[in-house]
N, C-alpha and C. Protein backbone atom coordinates (compact mmCIF):
# COMPACT_ATOMS: atom_id res chain seq x y z
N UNK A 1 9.68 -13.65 -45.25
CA UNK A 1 8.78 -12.53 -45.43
C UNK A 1 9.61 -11.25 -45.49
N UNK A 2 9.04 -9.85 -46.02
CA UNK A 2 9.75 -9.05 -46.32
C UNK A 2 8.74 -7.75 -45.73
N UNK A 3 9.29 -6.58 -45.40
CA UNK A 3 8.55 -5.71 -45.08
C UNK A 3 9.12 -4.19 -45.01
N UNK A 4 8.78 -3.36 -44.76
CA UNK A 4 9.42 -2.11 -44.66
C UNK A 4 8.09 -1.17 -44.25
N UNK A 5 8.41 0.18 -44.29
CA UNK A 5 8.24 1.39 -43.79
C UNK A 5 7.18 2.03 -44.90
N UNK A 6 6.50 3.34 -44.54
CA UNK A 6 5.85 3.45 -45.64
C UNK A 6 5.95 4.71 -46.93
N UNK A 7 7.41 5.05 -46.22
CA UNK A 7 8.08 5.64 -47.94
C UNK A 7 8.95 4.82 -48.53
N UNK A 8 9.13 3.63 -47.93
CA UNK A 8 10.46 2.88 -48.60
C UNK A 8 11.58 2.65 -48.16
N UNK A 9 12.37 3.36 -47.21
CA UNK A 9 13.53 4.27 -46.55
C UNK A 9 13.78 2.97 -45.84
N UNK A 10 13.44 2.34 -45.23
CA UNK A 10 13.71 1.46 -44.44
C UNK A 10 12.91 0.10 -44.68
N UNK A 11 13.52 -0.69 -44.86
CA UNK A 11 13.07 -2.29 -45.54
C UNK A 11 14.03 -3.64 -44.61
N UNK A 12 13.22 -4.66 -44.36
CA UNK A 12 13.38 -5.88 -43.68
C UNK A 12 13.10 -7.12 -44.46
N UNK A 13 13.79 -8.14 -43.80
CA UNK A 13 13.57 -9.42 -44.47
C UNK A 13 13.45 -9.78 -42.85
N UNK A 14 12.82 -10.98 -42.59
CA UNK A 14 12.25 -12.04 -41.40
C UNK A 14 12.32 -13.36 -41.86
N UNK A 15 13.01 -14.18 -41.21
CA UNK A 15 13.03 -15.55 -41.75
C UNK A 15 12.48 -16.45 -40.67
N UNK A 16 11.96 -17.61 -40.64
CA UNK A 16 11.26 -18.06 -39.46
C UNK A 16 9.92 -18.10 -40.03
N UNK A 17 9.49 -19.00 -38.22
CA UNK A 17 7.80 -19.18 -38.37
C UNK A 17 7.48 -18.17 -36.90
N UNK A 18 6.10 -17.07 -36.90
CA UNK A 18 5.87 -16.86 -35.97
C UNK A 18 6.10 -17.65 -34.80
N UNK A 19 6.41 -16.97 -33.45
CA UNK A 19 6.30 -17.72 -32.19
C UNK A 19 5.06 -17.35 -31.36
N UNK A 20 4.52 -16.30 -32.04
CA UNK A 20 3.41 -15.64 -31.27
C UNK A 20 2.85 -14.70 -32.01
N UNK A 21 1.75 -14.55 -32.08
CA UNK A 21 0.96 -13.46 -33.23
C UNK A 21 -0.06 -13.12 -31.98
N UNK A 22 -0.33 -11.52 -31.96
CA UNK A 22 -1.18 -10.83 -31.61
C UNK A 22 -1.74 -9.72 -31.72
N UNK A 23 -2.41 -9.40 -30.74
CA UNK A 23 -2.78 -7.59 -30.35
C UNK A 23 -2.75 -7.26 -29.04
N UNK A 24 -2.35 -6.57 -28.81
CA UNK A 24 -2.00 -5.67 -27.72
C UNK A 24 -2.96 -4.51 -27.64
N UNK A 25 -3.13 -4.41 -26.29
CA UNK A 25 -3.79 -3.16 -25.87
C UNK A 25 -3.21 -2.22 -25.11
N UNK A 26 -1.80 -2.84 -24.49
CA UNK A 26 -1.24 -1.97 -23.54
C UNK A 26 -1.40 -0.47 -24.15
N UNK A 27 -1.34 0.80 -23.01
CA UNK A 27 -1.63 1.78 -23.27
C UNK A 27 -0.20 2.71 -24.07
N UNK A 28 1.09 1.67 -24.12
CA UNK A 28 2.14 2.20 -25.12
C UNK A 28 1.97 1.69 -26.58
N UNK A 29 1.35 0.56 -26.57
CA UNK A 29 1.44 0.13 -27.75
C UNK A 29 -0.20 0.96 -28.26
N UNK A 30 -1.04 1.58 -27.97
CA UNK A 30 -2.27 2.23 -28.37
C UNK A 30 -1.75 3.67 -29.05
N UNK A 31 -0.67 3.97 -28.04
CA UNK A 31 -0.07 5.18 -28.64
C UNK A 31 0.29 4.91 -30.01
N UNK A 32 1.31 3.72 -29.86
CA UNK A 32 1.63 3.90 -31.58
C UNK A 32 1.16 3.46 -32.76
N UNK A 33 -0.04 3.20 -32.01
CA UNK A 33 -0.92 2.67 -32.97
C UNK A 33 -1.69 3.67 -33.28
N UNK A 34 -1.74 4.65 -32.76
CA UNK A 34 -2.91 5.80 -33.23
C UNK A 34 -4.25 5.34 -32.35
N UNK A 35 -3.80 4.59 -31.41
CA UNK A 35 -5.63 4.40 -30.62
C UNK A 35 -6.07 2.72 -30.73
N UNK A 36 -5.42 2.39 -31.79
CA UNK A 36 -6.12 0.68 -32.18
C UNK A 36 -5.00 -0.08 -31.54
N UNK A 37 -5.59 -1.38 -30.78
CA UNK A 37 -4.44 -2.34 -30.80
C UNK A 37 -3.28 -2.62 -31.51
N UNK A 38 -2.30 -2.95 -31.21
CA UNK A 38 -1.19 -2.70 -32.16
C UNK A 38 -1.34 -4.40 -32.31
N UNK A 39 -1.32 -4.80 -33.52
CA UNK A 39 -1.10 -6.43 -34.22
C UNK A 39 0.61 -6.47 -34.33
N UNK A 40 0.70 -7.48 -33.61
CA UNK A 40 2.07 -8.30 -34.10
C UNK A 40 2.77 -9.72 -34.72
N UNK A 41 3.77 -9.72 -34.98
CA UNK A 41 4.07 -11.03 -34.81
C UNK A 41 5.61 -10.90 -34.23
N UNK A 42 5.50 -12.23 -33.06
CA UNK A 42 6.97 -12.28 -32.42
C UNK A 42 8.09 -13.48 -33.65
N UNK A 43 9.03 -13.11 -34.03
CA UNK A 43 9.87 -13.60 -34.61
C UNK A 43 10.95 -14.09 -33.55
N UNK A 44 11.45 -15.42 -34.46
CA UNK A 44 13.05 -15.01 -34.00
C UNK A 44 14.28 -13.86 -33.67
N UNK A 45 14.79 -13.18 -33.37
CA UNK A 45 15.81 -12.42 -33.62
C UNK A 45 16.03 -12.49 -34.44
N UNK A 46 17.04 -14.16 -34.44
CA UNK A 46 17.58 -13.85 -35.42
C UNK A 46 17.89 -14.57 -36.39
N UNK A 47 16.84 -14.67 -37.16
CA UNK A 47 16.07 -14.54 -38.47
C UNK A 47 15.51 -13.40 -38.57
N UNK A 48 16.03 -11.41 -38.27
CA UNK A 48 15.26 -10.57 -38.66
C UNK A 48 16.44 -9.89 -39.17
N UNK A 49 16.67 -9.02 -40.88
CA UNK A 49 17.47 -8.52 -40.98
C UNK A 49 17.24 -7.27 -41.50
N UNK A 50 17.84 -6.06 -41.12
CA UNK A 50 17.09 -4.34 -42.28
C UNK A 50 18.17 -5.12 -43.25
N UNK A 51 17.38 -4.19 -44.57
CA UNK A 51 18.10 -4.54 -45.72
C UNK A 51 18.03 -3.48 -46.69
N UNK A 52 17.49 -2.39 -45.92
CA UNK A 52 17.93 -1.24 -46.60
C UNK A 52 17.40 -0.42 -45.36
N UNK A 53 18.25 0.84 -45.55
CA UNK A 53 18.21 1.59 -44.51
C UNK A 53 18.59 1.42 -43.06
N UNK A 54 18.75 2.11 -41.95
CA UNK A 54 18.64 2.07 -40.42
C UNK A 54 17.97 2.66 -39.67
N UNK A 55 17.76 1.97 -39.06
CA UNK A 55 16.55 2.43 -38.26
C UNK A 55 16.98 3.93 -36.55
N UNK A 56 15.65 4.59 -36.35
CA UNK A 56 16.18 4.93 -35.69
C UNK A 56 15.11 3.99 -34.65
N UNK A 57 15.49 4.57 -33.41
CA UNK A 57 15.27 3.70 -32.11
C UNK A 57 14.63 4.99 -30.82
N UNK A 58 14.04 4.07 -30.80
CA UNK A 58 13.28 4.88 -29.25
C UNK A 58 13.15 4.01 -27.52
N UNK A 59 13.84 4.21 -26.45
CA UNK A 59 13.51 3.23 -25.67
C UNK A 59 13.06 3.94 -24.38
N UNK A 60 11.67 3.69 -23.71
CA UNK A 60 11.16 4.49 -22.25
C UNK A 60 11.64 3.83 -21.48
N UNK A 61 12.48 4.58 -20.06
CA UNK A 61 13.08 3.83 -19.77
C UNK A 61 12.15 4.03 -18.45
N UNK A 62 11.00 2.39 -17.98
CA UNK A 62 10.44 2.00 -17.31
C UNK A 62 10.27 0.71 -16.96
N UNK A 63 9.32 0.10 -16.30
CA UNK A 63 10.07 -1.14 -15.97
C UNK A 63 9.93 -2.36 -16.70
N UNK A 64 9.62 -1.91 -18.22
CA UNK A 64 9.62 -3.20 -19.02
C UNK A 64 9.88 -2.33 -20.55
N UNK A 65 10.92 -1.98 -20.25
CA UNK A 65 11.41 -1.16 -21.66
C UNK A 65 11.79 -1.88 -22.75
N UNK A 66 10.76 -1.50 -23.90
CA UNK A 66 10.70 -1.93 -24.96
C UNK A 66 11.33 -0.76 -26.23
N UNK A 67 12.57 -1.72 -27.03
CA UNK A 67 13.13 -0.37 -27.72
C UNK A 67 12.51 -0.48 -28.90
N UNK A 68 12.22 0.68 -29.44
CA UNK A 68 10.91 0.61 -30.73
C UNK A 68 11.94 1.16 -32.10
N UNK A 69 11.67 0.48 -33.15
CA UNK A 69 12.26 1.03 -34.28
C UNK A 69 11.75 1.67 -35.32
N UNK A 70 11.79 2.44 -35.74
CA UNK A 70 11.25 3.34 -37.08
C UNK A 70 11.45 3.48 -37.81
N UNK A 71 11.37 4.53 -38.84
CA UNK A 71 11.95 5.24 -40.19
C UNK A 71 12.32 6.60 -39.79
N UNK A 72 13.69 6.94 -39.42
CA UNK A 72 13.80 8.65 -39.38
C UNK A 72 13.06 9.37 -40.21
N UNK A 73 12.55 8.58 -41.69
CA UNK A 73 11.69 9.74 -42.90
C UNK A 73 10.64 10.03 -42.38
N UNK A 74 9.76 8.56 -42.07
CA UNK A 74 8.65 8.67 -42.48
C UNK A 74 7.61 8.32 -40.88
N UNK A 75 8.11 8.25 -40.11
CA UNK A 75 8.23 7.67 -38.73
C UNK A 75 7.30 6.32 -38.63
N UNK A 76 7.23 5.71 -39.45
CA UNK A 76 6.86 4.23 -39.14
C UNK A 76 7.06 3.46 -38.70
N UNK A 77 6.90 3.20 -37.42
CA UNK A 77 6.91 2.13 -36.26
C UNK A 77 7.27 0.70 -37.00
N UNK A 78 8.62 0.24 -36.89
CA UNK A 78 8.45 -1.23 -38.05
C UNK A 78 9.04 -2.60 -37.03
N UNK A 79 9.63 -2.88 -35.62
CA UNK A 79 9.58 -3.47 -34.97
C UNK A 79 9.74 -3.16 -33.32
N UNK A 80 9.69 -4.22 -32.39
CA UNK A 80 10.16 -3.56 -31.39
C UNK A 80 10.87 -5.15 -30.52
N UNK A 81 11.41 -4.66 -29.85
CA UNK A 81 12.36 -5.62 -29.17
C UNK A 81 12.39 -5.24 -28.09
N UNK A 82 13.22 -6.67 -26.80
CA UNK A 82 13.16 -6.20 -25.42
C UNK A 82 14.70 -6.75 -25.20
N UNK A 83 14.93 -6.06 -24.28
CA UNK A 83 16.75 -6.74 -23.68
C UNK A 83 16.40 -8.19 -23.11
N UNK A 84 17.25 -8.99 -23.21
CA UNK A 84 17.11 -10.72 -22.66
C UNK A 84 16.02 -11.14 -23.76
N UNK A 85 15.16 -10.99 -24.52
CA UNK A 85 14.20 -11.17 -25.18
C UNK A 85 14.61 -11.90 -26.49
N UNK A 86 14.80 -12.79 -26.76
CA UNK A 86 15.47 -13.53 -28.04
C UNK A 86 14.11 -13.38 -29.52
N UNK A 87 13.30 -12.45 -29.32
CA UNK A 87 12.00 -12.56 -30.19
C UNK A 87 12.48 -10.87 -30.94
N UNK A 88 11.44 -10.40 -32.01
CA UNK A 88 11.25 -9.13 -32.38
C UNK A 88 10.25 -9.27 -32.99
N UNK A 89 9.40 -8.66 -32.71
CA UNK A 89 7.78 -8.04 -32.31
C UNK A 89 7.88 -7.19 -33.91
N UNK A 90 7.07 -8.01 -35.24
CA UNK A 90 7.16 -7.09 -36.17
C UNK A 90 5.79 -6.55 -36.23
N UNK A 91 5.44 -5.40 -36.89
CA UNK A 91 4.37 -4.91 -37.00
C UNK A 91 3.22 -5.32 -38.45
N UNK A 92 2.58 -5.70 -37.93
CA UNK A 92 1.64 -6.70 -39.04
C UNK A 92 1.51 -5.36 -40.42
N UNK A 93 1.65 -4.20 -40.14
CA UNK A 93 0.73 -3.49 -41.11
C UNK A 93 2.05 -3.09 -42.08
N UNK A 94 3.83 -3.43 -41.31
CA UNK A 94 4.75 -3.17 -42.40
C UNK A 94 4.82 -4.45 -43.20
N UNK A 95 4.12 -5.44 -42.79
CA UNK A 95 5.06 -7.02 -44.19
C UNK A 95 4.49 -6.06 -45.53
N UNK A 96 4.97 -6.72 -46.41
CA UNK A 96 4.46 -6.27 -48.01
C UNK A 96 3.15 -7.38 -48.37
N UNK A 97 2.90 -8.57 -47.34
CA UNK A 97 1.88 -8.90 -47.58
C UNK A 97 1.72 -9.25 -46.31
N UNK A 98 0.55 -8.35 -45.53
CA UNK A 98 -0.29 -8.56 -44.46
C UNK A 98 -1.00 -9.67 -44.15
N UNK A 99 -1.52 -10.21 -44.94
CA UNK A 99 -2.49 -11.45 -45.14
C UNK A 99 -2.08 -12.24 -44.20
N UNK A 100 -0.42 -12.20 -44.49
CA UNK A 100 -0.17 -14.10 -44.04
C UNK A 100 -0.03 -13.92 -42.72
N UNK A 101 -0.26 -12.55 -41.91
CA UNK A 101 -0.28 -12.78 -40.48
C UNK A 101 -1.75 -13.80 -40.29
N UNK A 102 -2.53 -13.77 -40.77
CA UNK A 102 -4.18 -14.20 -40.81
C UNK A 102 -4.85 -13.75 -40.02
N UNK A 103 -4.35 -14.04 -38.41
CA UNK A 103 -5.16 -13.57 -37.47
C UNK A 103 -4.52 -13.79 -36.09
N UNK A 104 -4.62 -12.99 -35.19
CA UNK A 104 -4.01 -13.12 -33.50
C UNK A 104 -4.48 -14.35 -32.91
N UNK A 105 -3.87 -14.92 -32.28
CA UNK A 105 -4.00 -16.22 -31.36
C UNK A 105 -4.59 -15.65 -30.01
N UNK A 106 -3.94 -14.65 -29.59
CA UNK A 106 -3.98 -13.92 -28.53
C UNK A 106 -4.30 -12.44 -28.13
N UNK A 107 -4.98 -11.73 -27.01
CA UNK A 107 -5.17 -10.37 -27.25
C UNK A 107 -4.71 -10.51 -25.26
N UNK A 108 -3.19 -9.22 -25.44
CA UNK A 108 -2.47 -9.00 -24.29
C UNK A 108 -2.93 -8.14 -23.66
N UNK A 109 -2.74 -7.55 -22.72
CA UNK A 109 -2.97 -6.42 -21.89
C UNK A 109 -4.13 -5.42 -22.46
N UNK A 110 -5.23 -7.02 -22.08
CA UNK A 110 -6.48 -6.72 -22.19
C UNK A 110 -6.84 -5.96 -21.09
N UNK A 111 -6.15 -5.97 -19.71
CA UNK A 111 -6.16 -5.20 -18.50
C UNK A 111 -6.29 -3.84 -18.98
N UNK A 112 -5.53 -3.05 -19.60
CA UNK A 112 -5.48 -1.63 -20.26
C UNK A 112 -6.08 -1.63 -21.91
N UNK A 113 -7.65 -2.37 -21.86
CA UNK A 113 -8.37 -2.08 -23.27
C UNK A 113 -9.15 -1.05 -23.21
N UNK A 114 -9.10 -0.29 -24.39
CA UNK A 114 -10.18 0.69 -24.10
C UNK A 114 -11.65 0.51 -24.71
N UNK A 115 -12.64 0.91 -23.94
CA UNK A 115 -14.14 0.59 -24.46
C UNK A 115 -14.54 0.21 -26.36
N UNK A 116 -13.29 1.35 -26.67
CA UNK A 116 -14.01 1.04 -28.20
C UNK A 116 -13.36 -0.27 -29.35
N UNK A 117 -12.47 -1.04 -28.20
CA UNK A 117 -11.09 -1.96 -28.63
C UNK A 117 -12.43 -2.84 -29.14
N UNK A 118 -12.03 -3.95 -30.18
CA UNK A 118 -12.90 -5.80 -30.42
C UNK A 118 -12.15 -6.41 -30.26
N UNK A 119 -12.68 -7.28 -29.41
CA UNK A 119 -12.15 -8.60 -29.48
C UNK A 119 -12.42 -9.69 -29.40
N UNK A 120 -12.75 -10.69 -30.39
CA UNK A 120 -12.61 -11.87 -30.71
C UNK A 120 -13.63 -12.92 -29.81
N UNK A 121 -14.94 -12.86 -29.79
CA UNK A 121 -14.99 -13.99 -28.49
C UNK A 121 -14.06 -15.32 -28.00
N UNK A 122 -13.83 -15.80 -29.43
CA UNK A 122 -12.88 -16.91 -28.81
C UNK A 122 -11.39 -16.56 -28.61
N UNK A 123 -10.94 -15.11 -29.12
CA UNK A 123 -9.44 -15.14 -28.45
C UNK A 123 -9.02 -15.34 -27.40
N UNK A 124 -7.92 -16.15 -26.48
CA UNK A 124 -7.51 -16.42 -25.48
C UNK A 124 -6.78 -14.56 -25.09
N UNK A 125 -7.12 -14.04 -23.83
CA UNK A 125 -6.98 -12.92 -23.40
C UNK A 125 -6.36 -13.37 -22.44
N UNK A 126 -5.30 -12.63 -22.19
CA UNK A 126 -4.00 -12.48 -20.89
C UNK A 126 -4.16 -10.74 -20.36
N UNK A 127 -4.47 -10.84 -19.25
CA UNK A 127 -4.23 -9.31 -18.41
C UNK A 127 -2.94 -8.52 -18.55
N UNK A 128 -1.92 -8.79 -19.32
CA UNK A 128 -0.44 -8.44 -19.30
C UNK A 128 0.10 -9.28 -20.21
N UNK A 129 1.07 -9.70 -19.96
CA UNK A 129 2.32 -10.27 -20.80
C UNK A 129 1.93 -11.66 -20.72
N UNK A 130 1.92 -12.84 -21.64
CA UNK A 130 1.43 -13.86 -21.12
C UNK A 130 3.26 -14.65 -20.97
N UNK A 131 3.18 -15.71 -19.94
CA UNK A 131 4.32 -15.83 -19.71
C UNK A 131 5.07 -16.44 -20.45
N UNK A 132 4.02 -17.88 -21.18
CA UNK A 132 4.66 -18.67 -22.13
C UNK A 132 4.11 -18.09 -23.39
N UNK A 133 4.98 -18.05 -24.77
CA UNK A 133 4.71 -17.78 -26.15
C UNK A 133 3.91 -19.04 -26.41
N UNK A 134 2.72 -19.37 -27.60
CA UNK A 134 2.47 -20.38 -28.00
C UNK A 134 3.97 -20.82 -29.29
C-alpha cells in the first residue's frame, strides 16, 4: 500500500498485512484528529518506508509517549510510533486508497470517548490500550 500527506511533500510505501486496525478515542489522538476518533492501522515497522520527503516528528513526553509524524508543508499527521513498539500506527485517511482499511476490529480508549463519538454495536471496545494485537 502507498500513502502520503495532503500536498504531496511527503509519501510512504507499507508492506505487510495489518496487525490491528482501529479507532481510538484517547483524548491525544481526538486532538489530531480534529475531534473524531483517529482510524488506524498497526503495521509492521518494518515493512514501512517514506519515499519521498521527511518527516517532521513530534513526541509528549508522558507516560506513554507516542512520536507522531507529519508533513513540515502541510502538517498532516501520516504515522505514529512508540519506543519498544515493533508496529507503526498509519493513518487510514493518508493511504491513496482508504477503502482497503474496510473497517476497525476494535474501538480503544473508549474510557476517554466523547458523547458525540459512534460506535459500532458489535465493535469489541477496550478502556485503554488493549494488551494483545489481533
Amino acid at each position: 500500500m502507498e500513502g502520503g500527506c495532503y500536498c504531496g511533500a511527503l509519501r510512504y510505501e507499507v508492506q505487510g498485512k495489518p496487525v490491528f486496525k482501529a479507532q481510538c478515542h484517547c483524548r491525544a489522538c481526538t486532538h489530531f484528529a480534529g475531534g473524531a476518533p483517529n482510524l488506524f492501522m498497526a503495521m509492521p515497522a518494518n515493512g514501512f518506508t517514506y519515499t519521498k520527503g521527511t518527516p517532521a516528528q513530534f513526541t509528549r513526553d508522558n507516560e506513554a509517549p507516542a512520536t507522531r509524524d507529519f508533513c513540515p508543508t502541510c502538517g498532516t499527521q501520516v504515522a505514529s510510533h512508540r519506543k519498544g513498539m515493533p508496529l507503526v500506527m498509519i493513518k487510514v485517511g493518508t493511504l491513496d486508497d482508504p477503502a482497503a482499511f474496510k473497517a476497525p476490529k476494535a474501538a480503544i480508549y473508549v474510557a476517554e470517548k466523547q458523547p458525540f463519538h459512534q460506535i459500532p454495536e458489535d465493535l469489541t471496545c477496550f478502556d485503554g490500550f488493549p494488551m494483545a494485537a489481533e
